[in-house]
Protein backbone atom coordinates (compact mmCIF):
# COMPACT_ATOMS: atom_id res chain seq x y z
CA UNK A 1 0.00 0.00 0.00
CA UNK A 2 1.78 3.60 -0.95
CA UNK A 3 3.18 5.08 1.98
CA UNK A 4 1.69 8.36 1.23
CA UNK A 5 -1.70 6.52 1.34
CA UNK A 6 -1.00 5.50 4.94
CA UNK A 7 -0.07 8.50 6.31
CA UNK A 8 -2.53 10.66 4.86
CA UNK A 9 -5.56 8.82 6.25
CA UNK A 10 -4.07 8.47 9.47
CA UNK A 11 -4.31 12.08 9.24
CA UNK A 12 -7.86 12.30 7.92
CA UNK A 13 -9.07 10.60 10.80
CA UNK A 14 -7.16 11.94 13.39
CA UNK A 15 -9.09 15.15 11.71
CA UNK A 16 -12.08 13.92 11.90
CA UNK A 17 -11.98 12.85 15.78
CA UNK A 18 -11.06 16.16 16.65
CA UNK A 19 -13.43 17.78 14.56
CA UNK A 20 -15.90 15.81 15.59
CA UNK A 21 -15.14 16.57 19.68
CA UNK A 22 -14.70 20.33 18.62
CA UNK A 23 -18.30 20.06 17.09
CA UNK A 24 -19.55 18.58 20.25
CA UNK A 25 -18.33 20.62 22.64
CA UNK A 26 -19.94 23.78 20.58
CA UNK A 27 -23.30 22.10 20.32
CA UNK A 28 -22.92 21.49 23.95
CA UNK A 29 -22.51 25.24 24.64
CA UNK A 30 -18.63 25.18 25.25
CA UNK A 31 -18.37 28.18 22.99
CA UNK A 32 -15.43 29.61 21.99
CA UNK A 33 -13.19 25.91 20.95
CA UNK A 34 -12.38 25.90 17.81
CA UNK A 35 -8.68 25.20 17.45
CA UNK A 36 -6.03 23.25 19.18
CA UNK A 37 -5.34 26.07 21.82
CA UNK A 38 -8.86 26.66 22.77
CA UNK A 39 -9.30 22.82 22.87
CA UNK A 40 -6.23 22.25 24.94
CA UNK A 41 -7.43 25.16 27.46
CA UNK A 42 -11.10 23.71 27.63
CA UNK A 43 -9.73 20.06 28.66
CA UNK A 44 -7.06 21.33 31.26
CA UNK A 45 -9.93 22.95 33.02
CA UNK A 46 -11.94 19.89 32.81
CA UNK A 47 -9.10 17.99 34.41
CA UNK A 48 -7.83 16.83 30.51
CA UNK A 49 -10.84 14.22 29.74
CA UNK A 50 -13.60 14.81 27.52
CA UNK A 51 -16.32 12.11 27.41
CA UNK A 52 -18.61 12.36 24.34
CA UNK A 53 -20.90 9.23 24.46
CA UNK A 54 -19.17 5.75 24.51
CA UNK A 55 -15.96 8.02 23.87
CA UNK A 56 -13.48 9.30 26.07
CA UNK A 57 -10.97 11.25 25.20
CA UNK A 58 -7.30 11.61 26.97
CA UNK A 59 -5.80 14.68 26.96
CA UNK A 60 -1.48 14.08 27.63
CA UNK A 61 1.18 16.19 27.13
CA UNK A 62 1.48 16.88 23.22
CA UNK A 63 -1.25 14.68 22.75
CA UNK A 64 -4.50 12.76 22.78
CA UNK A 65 -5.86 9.34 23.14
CA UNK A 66 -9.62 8.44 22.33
CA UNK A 67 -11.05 5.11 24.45
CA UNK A 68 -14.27 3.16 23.84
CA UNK A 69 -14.96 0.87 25.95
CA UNK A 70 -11.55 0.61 27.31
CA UNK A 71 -9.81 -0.11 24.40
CA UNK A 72 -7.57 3.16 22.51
CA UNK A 73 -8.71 3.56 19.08
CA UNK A 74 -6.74 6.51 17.85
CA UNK A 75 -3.85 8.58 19.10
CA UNK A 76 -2.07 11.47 18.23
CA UNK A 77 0.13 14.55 19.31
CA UNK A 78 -0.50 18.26 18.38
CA UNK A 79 2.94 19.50 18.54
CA UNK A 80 2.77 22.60 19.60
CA UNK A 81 1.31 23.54 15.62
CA UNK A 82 -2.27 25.26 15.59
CA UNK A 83 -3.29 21.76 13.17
CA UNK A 84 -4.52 19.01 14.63
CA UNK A 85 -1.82 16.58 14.29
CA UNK A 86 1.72 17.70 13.02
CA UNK A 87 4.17 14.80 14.91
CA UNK A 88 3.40 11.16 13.89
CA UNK A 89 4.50 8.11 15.85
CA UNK A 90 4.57 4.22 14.02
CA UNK A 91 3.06 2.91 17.15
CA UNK A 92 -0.03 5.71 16.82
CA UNK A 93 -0.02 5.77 13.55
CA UNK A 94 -0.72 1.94 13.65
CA UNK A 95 -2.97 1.80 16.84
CA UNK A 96 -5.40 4.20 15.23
CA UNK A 97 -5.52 3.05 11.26
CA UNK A 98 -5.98 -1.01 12.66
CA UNK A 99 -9.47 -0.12 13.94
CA UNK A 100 -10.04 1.27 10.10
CA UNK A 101 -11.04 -1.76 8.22
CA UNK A 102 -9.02 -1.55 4.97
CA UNK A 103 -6.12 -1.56 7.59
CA UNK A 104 -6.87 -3.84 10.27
CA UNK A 105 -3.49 -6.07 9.67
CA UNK A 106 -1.23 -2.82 9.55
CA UNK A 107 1.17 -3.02 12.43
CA UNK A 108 3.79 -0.97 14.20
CA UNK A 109 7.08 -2.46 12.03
CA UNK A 110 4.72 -2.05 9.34
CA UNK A 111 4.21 1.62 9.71
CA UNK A 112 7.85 2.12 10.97
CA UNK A 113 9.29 1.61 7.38
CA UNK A 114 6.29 3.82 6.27
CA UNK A 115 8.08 6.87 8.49
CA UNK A 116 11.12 5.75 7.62
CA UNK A 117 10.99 5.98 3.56
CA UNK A 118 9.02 9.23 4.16
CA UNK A 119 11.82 10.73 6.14
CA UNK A 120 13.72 9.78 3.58
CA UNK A 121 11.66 11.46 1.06
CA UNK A 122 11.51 14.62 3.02
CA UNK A 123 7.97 14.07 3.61
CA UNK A 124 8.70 13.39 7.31
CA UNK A 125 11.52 15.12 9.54
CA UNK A 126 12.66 12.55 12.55
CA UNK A 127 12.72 14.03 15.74
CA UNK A 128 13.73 13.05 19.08
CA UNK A 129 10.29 11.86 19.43
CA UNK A 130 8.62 10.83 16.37
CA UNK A 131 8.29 12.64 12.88
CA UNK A 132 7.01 16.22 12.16
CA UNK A 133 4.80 16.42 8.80
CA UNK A 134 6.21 18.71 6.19
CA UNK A 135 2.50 19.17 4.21
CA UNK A 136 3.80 20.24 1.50
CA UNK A 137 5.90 17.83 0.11
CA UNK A 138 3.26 15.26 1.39
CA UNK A 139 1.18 16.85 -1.47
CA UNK A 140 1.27 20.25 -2.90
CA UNK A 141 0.14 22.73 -5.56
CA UNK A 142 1.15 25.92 -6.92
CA UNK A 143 -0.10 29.28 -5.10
CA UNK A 144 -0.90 32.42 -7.03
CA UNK A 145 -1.29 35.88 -5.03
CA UNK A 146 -3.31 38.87 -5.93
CA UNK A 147 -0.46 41.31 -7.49
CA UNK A 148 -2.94 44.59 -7.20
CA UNK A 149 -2.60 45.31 -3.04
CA UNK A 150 -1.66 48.27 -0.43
CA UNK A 151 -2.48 46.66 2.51
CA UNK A 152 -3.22 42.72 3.67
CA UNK A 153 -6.24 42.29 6.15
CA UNK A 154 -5.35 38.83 8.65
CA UNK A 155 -7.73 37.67 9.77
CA UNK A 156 -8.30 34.79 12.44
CA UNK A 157 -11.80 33.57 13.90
CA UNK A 158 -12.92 37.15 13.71
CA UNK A 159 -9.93 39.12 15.11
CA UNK A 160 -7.95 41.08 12.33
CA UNK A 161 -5.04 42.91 12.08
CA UNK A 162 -4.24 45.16 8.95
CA UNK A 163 -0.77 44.77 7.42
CA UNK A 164 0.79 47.52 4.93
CA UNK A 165 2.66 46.36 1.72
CA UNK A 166 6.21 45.95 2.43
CA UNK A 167 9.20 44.85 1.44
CA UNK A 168 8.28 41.78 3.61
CA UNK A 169 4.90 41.47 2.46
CA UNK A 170 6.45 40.88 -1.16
CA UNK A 171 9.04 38.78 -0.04
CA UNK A 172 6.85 36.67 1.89
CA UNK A 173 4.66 36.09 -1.09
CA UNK A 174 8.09 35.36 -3.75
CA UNK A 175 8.95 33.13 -1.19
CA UNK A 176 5.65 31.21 -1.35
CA UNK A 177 5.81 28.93 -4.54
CA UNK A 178 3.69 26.01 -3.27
CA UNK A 179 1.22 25.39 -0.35
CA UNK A 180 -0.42 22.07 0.87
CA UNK A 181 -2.99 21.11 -1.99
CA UNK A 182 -5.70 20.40 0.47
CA UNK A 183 -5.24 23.95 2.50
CA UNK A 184 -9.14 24.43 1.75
CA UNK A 185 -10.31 21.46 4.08
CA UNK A 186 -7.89 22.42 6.48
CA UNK A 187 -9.45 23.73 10.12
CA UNK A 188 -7.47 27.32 11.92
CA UNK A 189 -6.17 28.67 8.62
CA UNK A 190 -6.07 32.73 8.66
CA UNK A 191 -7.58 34.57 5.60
CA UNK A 192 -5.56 36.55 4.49
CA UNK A 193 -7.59 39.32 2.17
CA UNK A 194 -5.62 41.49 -0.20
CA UNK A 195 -6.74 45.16 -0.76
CA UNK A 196 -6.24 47.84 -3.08
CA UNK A 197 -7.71 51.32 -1.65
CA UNK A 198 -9.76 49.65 0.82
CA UNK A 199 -11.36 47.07 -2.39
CA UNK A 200 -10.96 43.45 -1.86
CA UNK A 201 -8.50 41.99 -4.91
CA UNK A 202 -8.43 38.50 -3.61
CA UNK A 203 -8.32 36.15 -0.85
CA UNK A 204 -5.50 33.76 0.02
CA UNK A 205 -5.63 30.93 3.18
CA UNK A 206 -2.46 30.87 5.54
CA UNK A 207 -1.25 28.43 8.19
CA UNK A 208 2.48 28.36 8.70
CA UNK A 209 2.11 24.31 8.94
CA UNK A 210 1.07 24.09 5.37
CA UNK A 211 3.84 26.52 3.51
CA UNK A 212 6.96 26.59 2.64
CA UNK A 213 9.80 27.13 4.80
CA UNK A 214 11.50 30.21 3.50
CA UNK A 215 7.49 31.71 3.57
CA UNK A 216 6.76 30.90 7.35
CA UNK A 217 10.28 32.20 8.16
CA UNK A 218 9.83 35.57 6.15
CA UNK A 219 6.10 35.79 8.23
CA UNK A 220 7.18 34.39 11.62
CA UNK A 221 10.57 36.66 11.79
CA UNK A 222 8.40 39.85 10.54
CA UNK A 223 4.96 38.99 13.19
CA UNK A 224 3.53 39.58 9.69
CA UNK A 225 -0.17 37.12 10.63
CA UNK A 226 -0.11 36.59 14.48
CA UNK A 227 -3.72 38.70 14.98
CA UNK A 228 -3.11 36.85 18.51
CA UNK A 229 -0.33 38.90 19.42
């Protein structure tokens, strides 16, 4: 089965569990989660467990750990990124995709060569613990920015921040070729809307997870998208 294969729907449903809590919890009247920070803040002050029928999630360090019945179904670690999972572990990667049935036979060797060959690739980055997820050489497309601007409007959940053309501005969009092809489905990404003399001349999605490195160093160095800070 292609590696890429594996990884990526260990990722969808890692995705889905936490939308699916996230979803909960605002139905419930928890208002206000809607990312991995708010998330992590609601289930420290409910003692880090989260019980959503015959679920029960695990809050951990980095991480998470859903239980039915007993038994862990998925796992995962946030990482410190605002995505839901950005460090991948063979043992979780296999624990969670053996309760999917097309992959009830994977095991932890199994998905150990899987991070292996995509570290090799690039696709994966070993760490001390586990592998971060480089998204855009797990699959990407080209990005095309409006070229008609004066000023960028951030904005994040409904907090903005207005950002003037620059010489950072412009470098930061040179410097972003190619973004994760499936930004669009992707939860906490910041809109980032060009104007022109206050008209709107396009919008573009940002998350530093799912761009390029020279990009997200450009934005991170300049505080060009933080609306949080």
């Amino acid at each position: 089965m292609d590696n890429l294969y594996i990884l990526s729907k260990y990722l969808d449903v890692v995705n889905k569990r936490c939308r699916d809590l996230v979803k909960h919890l605002n139905d419930s009247g928890a208002a206000g989660v809607y990312d991995v920070y708010t998330l992590h803040d609601y289930a420290v002050s409910h003692g880090n467990e989260i019980t959503v029928g015959d679920l029960n999630y695990k809050f951990h360090g980095i991480g998470c750990s859903v239980y039915e019945g007993g038994t862990e179904i998925c796992s995962w670690d946030f990482c410190g990124s605002n995505v839901w999972c950005a460090l991948v572990d063979p043992f979780k990667i296999a624990n969670t995709l053996r309760h999917e049935e097309e992959f009830q036979a994977i095991s932890s060797d199994d998905c150990r060569i899987v991070c292996e060959t995509l570290a090799s690739e690039g696709v994966l980055e070993k760490k001390s613990v586990g592998y971060s997820v480089c998204f855009v050489k797990l699959n990407s497309k080209e990005l095309t920015f409006p070229q008609n601007y004066n000023e960028i409007k951030a904005v994040y959940h409904g907090i903005e921040k207005v950002i003037p053309r620059s010489v950072m501005t412009d470098r930061f969009i040179r410097k972003s070729k190619r973004v994760y092809s499936r930004i669009e489905e992707m939860d906490m990404n910041t809109e980032l809307h060009f104007l022109l003399s206050g008209k709107e001349t396009g919008i573009v999605l940002y998350n530093p997870a799912y761009y390029e490195a020279g990009a997200v160093n450009t934005a991170q160095k300049n505080k060009l998208f933080d609306v949080l800070t």
